[in-house]
PDB file of N, CA and C in Angstrom:
ATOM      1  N   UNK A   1     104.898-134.091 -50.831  1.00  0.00           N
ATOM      2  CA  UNK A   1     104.990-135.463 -50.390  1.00  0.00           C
ATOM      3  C   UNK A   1     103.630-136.116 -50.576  1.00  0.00           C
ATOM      4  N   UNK A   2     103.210-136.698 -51.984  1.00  0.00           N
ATOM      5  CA  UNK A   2     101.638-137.250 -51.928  1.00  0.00           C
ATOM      6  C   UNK A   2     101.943-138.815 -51.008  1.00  0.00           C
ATOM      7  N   UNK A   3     100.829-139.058 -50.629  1.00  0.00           N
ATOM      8  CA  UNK A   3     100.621-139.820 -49.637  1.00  0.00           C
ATOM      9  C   UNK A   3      99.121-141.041 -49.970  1.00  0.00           C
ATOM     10  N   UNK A   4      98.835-141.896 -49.376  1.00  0.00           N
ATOM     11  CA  UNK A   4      98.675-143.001 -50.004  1.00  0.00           C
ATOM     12  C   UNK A   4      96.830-142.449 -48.730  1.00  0.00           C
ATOM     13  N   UNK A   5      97.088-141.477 -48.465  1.00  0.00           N
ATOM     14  CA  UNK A   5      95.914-141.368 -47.674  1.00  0.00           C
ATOM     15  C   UNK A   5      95.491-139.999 -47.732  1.00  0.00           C
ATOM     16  N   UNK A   6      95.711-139.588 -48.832  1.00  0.00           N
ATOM     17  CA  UNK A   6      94.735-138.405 -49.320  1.00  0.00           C
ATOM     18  C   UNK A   6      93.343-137.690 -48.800  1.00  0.00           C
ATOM     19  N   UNK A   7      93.280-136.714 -48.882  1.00  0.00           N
ATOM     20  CA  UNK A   7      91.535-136.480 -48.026  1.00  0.00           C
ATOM     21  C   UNK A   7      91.096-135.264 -48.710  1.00  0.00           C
ATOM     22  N   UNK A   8      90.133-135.254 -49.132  1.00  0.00           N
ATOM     23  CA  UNK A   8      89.331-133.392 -49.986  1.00  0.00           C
ATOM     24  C   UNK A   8      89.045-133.050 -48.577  1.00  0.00           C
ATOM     25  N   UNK A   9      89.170-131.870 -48.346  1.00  0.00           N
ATOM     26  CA  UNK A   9      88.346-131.246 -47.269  1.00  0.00           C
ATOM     27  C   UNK A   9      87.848-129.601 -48.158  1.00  0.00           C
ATOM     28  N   UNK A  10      86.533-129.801 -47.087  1.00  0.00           N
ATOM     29  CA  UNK A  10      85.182-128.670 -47.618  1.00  0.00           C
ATOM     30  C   UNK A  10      86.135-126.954 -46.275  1.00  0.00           C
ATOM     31  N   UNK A  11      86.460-125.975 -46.805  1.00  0.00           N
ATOM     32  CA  UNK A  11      87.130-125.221 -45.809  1.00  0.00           C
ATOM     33  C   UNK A  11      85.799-124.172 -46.157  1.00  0.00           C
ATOM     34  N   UNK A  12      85.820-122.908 -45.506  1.00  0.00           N
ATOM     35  CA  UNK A  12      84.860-121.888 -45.251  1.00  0.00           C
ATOM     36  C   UNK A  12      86.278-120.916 -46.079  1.00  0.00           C
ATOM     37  N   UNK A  13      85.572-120.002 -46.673  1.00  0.00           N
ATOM     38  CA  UNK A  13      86.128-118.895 -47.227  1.00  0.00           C
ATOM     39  C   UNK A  13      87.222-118.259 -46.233  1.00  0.00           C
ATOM     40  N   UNK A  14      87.214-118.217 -45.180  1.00  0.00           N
ATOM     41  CA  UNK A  14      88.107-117.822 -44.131  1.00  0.00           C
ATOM     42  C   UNK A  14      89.203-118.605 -43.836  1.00  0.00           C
ATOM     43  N   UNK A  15      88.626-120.033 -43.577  1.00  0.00           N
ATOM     44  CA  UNK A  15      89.878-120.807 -43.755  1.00  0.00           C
ATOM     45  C   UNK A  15      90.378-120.747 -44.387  1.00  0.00           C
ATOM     46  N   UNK A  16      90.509-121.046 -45.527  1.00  0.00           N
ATOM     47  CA  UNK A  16      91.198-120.808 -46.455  1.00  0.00           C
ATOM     48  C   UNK A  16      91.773-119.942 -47.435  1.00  0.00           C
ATOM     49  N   UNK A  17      91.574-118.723 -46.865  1.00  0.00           N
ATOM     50  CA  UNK A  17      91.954-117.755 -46.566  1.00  0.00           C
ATOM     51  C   UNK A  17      93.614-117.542 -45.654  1.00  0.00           C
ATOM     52  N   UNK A  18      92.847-118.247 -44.672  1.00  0.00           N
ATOM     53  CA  UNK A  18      94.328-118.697 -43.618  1.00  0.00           C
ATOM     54  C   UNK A  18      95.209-119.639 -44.313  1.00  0.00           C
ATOM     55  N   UNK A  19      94.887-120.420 -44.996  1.00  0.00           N
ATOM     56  CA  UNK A  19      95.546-121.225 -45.143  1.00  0.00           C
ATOM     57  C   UNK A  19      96.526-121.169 -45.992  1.00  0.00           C
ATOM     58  N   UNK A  20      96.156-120.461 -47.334  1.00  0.00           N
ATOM     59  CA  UNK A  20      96.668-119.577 -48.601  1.00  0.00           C
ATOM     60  C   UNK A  20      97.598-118.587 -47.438  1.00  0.00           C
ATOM     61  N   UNK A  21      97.269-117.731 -46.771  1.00  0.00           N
ATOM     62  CA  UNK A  21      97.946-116.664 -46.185  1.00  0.00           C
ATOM     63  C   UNK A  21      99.496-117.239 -45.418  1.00  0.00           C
ATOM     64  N   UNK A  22      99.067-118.732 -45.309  1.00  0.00           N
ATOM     65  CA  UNK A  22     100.482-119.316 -44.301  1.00  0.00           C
ATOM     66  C   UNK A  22     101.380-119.891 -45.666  1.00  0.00           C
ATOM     67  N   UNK A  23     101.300-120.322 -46.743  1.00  0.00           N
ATOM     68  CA  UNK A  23     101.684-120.640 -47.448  1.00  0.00           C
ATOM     69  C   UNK A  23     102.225-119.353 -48.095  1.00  0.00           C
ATOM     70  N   UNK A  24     101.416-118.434 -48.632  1.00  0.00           N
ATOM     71  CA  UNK A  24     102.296-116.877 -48.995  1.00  0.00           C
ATOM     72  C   UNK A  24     103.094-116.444 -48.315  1.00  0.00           C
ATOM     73  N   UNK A  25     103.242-116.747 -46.183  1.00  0.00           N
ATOM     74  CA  UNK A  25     104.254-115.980 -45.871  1.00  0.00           C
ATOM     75  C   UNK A  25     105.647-116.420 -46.225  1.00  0.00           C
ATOM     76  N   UNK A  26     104.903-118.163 -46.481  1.00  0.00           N
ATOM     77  CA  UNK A  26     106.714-118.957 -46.607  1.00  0.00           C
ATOM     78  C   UNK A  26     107.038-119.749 -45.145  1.00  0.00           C
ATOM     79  N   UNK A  27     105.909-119.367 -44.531  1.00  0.00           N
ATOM     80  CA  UNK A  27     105.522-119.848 -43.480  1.00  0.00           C
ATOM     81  C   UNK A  27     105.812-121.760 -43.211  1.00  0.00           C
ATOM     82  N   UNK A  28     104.969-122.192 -44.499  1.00  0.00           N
ATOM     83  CA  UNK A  28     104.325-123.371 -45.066  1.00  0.00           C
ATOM     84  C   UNK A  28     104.930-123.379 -46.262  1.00  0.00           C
ATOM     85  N   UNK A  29     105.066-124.561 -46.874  1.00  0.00           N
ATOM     86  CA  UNK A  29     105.400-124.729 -48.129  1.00  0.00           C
ATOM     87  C   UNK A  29     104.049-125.222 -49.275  1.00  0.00           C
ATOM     88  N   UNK A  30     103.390-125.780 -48.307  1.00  0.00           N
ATOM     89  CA  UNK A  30     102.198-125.850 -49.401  1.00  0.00           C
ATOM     90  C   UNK A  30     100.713-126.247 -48.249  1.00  0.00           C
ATOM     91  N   UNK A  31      99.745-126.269 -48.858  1.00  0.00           N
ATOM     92  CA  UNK A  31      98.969-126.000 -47.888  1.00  0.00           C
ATOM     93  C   UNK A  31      98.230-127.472 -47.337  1.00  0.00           C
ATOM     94  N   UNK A  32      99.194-128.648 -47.711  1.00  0.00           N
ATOM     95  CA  UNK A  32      99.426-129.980 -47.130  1.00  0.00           C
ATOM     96  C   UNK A  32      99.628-129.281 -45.679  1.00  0.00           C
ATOM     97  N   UNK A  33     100.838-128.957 -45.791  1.00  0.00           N
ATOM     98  CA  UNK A  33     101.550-128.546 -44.798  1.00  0.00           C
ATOM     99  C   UNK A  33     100.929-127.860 -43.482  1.00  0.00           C
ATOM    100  N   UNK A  34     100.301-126.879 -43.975  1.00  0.00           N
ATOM    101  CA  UNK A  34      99.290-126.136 -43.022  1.00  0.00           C
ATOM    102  C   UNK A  34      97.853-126.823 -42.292  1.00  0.00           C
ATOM    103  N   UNK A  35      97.973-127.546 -43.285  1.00  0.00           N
ATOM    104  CA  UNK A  35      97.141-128.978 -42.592  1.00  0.00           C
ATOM    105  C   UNK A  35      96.994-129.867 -41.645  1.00  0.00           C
ATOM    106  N   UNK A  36      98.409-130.635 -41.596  1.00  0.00           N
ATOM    107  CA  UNK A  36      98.974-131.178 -41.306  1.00  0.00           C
ATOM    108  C   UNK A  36      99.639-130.212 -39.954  1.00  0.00           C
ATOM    109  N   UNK A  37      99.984-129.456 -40.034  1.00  0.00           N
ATOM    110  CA  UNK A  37     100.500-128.185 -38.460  1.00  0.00           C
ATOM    111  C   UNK A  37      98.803-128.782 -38.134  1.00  0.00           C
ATOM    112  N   UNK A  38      97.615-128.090 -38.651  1.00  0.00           N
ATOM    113  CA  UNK A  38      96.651-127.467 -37.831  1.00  0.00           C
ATOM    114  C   UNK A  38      96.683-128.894 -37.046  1.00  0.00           C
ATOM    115  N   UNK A  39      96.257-129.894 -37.998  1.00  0.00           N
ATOM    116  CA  UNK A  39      95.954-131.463 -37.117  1.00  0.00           C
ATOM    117  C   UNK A  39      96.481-131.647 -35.708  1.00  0.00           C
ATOM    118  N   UNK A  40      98.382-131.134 -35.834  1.00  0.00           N
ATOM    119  CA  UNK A  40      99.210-131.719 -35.067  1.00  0.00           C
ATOM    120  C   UNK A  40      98.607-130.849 -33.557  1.00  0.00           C
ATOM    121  N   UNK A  41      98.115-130.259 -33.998  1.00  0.00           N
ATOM    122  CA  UNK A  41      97.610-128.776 -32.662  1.00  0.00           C
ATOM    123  C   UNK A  41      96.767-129.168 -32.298  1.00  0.00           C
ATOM    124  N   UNK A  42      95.639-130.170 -32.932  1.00  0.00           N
ATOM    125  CA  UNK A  42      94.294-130.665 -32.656  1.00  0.00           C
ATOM    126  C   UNK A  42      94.730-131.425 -31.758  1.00  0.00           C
ATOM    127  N   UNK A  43      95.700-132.723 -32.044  1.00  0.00           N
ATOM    128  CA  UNK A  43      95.940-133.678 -31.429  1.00  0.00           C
ATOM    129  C   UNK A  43      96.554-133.039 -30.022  1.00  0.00           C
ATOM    130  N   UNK A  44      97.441-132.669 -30.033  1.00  0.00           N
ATOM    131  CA  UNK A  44      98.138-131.785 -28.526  1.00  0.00           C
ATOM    132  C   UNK A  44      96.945-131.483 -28.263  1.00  0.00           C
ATOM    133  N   UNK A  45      96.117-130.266 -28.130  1.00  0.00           N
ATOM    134  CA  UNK A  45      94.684-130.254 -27.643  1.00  0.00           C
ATOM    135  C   UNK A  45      94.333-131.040 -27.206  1.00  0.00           C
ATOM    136  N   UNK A  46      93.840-132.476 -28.208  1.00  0.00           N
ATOM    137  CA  UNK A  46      93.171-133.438 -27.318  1.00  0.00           C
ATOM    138  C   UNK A  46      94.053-133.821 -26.265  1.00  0.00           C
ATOM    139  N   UNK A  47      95.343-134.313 -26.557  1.00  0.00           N
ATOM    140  CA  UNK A  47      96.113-135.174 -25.334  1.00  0.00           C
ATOM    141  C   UNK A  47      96.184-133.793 -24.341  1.00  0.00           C
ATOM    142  N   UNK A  48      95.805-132.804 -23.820  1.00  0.00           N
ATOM    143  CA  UNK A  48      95.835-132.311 -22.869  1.00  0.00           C
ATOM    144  C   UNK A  48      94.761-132.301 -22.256  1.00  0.00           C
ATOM    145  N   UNK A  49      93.540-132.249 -22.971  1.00  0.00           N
ATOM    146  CA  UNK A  49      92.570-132.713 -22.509  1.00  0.00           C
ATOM    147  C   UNK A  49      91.969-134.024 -21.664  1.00  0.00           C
ATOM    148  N   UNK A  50      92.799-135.119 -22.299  1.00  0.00           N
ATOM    149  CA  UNK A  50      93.161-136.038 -21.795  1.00  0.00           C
ATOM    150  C   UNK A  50      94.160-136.495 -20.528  1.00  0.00           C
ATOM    151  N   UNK A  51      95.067-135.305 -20.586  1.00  0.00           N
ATOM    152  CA  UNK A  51      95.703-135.575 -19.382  1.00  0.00           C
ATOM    153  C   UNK A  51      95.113-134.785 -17.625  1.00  0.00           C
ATOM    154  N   UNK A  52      94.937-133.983 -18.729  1.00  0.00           N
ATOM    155  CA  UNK A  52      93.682-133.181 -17.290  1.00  0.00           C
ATOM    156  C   UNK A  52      92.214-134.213 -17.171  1.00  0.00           C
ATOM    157  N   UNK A  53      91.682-134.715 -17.614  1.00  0.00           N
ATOM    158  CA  UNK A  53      90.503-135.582 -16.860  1.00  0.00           C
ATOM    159  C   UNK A  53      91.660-136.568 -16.117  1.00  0.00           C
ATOM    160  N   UNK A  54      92.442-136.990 -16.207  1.00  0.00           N
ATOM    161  CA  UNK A  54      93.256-137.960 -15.289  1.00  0.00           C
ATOM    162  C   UNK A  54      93.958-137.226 -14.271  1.00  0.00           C
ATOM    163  N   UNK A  55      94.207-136.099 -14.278  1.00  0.00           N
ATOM    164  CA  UNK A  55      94.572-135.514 -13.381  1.00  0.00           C
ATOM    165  C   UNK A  55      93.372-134.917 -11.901  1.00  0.00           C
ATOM    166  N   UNK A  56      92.542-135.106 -12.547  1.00  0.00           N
ATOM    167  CA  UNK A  56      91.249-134.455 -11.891  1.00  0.00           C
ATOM    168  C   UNK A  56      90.594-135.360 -11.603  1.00  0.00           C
ATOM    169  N   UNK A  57      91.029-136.736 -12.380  1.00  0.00           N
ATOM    170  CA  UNK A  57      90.589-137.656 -11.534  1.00  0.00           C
ATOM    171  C   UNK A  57      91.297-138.565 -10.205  1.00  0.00           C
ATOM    172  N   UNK A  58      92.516-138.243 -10.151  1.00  0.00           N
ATOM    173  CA  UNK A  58      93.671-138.220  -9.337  1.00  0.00           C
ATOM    174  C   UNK A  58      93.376-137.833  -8.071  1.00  0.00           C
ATOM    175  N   UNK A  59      92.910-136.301  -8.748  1.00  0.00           N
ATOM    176  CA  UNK A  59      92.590-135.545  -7.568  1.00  0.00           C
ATOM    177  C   UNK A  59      91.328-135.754  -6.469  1.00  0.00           C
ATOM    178  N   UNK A  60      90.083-135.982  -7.548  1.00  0.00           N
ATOM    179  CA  UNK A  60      89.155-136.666  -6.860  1.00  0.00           C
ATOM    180  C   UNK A  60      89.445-137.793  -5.993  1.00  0.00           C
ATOM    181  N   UNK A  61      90.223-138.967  -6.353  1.00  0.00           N
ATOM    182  CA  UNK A  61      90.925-140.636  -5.917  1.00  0.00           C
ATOM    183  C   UNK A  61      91.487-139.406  -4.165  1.00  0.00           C
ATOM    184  N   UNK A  62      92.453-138.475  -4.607  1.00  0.00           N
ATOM    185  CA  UNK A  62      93.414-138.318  -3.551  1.00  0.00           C
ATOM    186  C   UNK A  62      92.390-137.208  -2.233  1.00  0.00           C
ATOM    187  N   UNK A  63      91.565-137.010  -2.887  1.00  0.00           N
ATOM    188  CA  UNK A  63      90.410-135.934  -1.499  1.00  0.00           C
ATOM    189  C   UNK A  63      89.579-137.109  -1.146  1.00  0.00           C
ATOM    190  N   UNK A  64      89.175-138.004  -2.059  1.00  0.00           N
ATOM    191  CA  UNK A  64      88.196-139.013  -1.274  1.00  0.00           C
ATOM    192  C   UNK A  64      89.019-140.470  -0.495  1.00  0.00           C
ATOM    193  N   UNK A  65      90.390-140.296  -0.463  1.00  0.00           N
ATOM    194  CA  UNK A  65      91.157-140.673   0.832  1.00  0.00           C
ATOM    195  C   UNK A  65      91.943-141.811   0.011  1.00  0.00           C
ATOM    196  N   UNK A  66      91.938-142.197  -1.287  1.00  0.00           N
ATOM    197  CA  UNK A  66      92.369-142.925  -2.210  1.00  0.00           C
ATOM    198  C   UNK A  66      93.979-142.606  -2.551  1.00  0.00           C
ATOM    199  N   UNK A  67      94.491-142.458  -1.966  1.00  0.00           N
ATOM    200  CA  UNK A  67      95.746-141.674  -2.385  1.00  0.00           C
ATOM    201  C   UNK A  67      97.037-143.062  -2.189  1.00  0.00           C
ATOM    202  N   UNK A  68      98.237-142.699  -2.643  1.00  0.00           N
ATOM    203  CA  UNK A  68      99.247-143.284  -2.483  1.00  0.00           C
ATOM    204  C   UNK A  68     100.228-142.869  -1.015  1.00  0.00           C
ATOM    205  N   UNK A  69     100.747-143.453  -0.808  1.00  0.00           N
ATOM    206  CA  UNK A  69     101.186-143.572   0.671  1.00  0.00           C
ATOM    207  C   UNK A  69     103.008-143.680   0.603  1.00  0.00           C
ATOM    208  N   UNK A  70     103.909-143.220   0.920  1.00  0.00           N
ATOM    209  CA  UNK A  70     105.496-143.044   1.112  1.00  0.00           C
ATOM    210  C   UNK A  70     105.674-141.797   0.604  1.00  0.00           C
ATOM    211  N   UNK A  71     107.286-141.902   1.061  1.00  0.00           N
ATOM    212  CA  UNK A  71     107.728-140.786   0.689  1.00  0.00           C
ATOM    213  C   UNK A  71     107.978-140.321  -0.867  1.00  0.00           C
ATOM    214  N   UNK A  72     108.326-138.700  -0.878  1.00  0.00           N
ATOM    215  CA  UNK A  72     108.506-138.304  -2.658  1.00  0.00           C
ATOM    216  C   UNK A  72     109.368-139.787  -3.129  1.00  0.00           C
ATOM    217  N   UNK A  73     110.280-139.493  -2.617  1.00  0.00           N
ATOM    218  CA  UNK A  73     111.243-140.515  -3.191  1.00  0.00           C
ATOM    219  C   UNK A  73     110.987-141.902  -3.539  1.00  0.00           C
ATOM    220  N   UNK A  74     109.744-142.622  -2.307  1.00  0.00           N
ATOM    221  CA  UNK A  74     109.337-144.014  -2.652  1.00  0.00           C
ATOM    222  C   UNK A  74     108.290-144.071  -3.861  1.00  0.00           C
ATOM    223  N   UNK A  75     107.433-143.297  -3.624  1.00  0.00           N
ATOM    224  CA  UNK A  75     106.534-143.136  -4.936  1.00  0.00           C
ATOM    225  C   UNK A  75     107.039-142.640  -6.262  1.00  0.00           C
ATOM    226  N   UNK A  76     107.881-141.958  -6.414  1.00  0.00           N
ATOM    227  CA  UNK A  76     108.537-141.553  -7.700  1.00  0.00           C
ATOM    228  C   UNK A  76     108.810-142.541  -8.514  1.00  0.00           C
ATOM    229  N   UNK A  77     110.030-143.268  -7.504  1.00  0.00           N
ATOM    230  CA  UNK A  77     110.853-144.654  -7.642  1.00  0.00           C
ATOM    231  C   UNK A  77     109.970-145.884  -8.138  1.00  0.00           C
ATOM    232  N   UNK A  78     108.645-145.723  -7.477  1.00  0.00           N
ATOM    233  CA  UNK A  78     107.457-146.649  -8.110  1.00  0.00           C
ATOM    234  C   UNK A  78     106.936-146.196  -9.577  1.00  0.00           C
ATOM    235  N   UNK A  79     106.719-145.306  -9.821  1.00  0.00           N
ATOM    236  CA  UNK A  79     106.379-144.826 -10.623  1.00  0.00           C
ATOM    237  C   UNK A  79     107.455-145.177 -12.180  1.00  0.00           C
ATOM    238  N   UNK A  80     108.710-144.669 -11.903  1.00  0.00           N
ATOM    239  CA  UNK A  80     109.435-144.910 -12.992  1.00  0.00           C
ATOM    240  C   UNK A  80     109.579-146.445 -13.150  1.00  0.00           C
ATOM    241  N   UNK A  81     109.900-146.928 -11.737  1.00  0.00           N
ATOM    242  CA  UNK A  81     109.946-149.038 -11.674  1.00  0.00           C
ATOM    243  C   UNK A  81     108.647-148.814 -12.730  1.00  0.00           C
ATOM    244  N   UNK A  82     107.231-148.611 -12.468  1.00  0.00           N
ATOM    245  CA  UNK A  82     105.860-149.259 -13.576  1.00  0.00           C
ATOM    246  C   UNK A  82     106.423-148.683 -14.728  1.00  0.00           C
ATOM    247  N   UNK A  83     107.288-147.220 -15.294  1.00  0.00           N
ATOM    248  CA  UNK A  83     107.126-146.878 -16.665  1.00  0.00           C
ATOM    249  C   UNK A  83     108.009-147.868 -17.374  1.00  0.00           C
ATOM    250  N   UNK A  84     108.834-148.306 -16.586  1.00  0.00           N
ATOM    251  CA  UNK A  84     110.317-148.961 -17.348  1.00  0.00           C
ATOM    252  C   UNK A  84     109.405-150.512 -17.618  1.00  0.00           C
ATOM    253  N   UNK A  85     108.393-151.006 -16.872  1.00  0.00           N
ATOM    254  CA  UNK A  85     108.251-152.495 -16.922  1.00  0.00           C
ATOM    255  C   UNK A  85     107.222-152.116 -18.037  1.00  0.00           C
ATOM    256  N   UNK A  86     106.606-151.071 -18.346  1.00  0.00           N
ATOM    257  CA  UNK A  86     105.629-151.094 -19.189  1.00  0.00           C
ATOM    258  C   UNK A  86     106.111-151.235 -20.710  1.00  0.00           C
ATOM    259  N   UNK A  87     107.602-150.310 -20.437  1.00  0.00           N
ATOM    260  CA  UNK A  87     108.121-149.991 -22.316  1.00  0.00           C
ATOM    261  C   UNK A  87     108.888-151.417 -22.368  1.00  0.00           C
ATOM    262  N   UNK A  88     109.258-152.106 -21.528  1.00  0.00           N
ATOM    263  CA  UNK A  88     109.522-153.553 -21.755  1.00  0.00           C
ATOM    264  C   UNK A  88     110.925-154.252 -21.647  1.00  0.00           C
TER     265      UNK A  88
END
C-alpha cells in the first residue's frame, strides 16, 4: 500500500534484523507493515502514559480534598451526561 507519506528510516543491524525476521515468519507481509505494528505500540504506550499522569493527578485533586461529591450512581450519570455533550 505506497502512501503519499513515505519516510527512510536509519534501523541498527538488530532492528532490522527483527524486522526481516517478522516478515519471514509470515507474521507481516512486508516490513511497511512491521512498522507500522511497532508505531501503533508506541502510540498505546504513549496514551497510557497519558492516562496515568491524569489519573495521578486525580488522585493528588482527590487526597488534597478536591474530590467530587454524590453517589456512584450520581457521578457516573455526570460523567456519561459530559461524554455524550462532548461527542455532540
Amino acid at each position: 500500500m505506497p502512501s503519499s507519506h513515505a519516510r527512510n528510516v536509519a534501523l541498527t543491524p538488530e532492528l532490522s534484523g527483527f524486522v526481516d525476521e517478522q516478515v519471514v515468519s509470515g507474521r507481516y507481509a512486508s516490513a511497511s507493515e512491521v512498522m507500522r505494528a511497532g508505531l501503533r505500540a508506541l502510540q498505546a504506550h504513549h496514551d497510557l502514559d497519558v492516562i496515568a499522569t491524569r489519573v495521578a493527578e486525580a488522585l493528588d485533586q482527590l487526597d488534597s480534598g478536591h474530590g467530587i461529591t454524590g453517589t456512584l450512581e450520581q457521578v457516573l450519570g455526570d460523567v456519561l451526561d459530559a461524554a455524550r455533550t462532548r461527542r455532540g
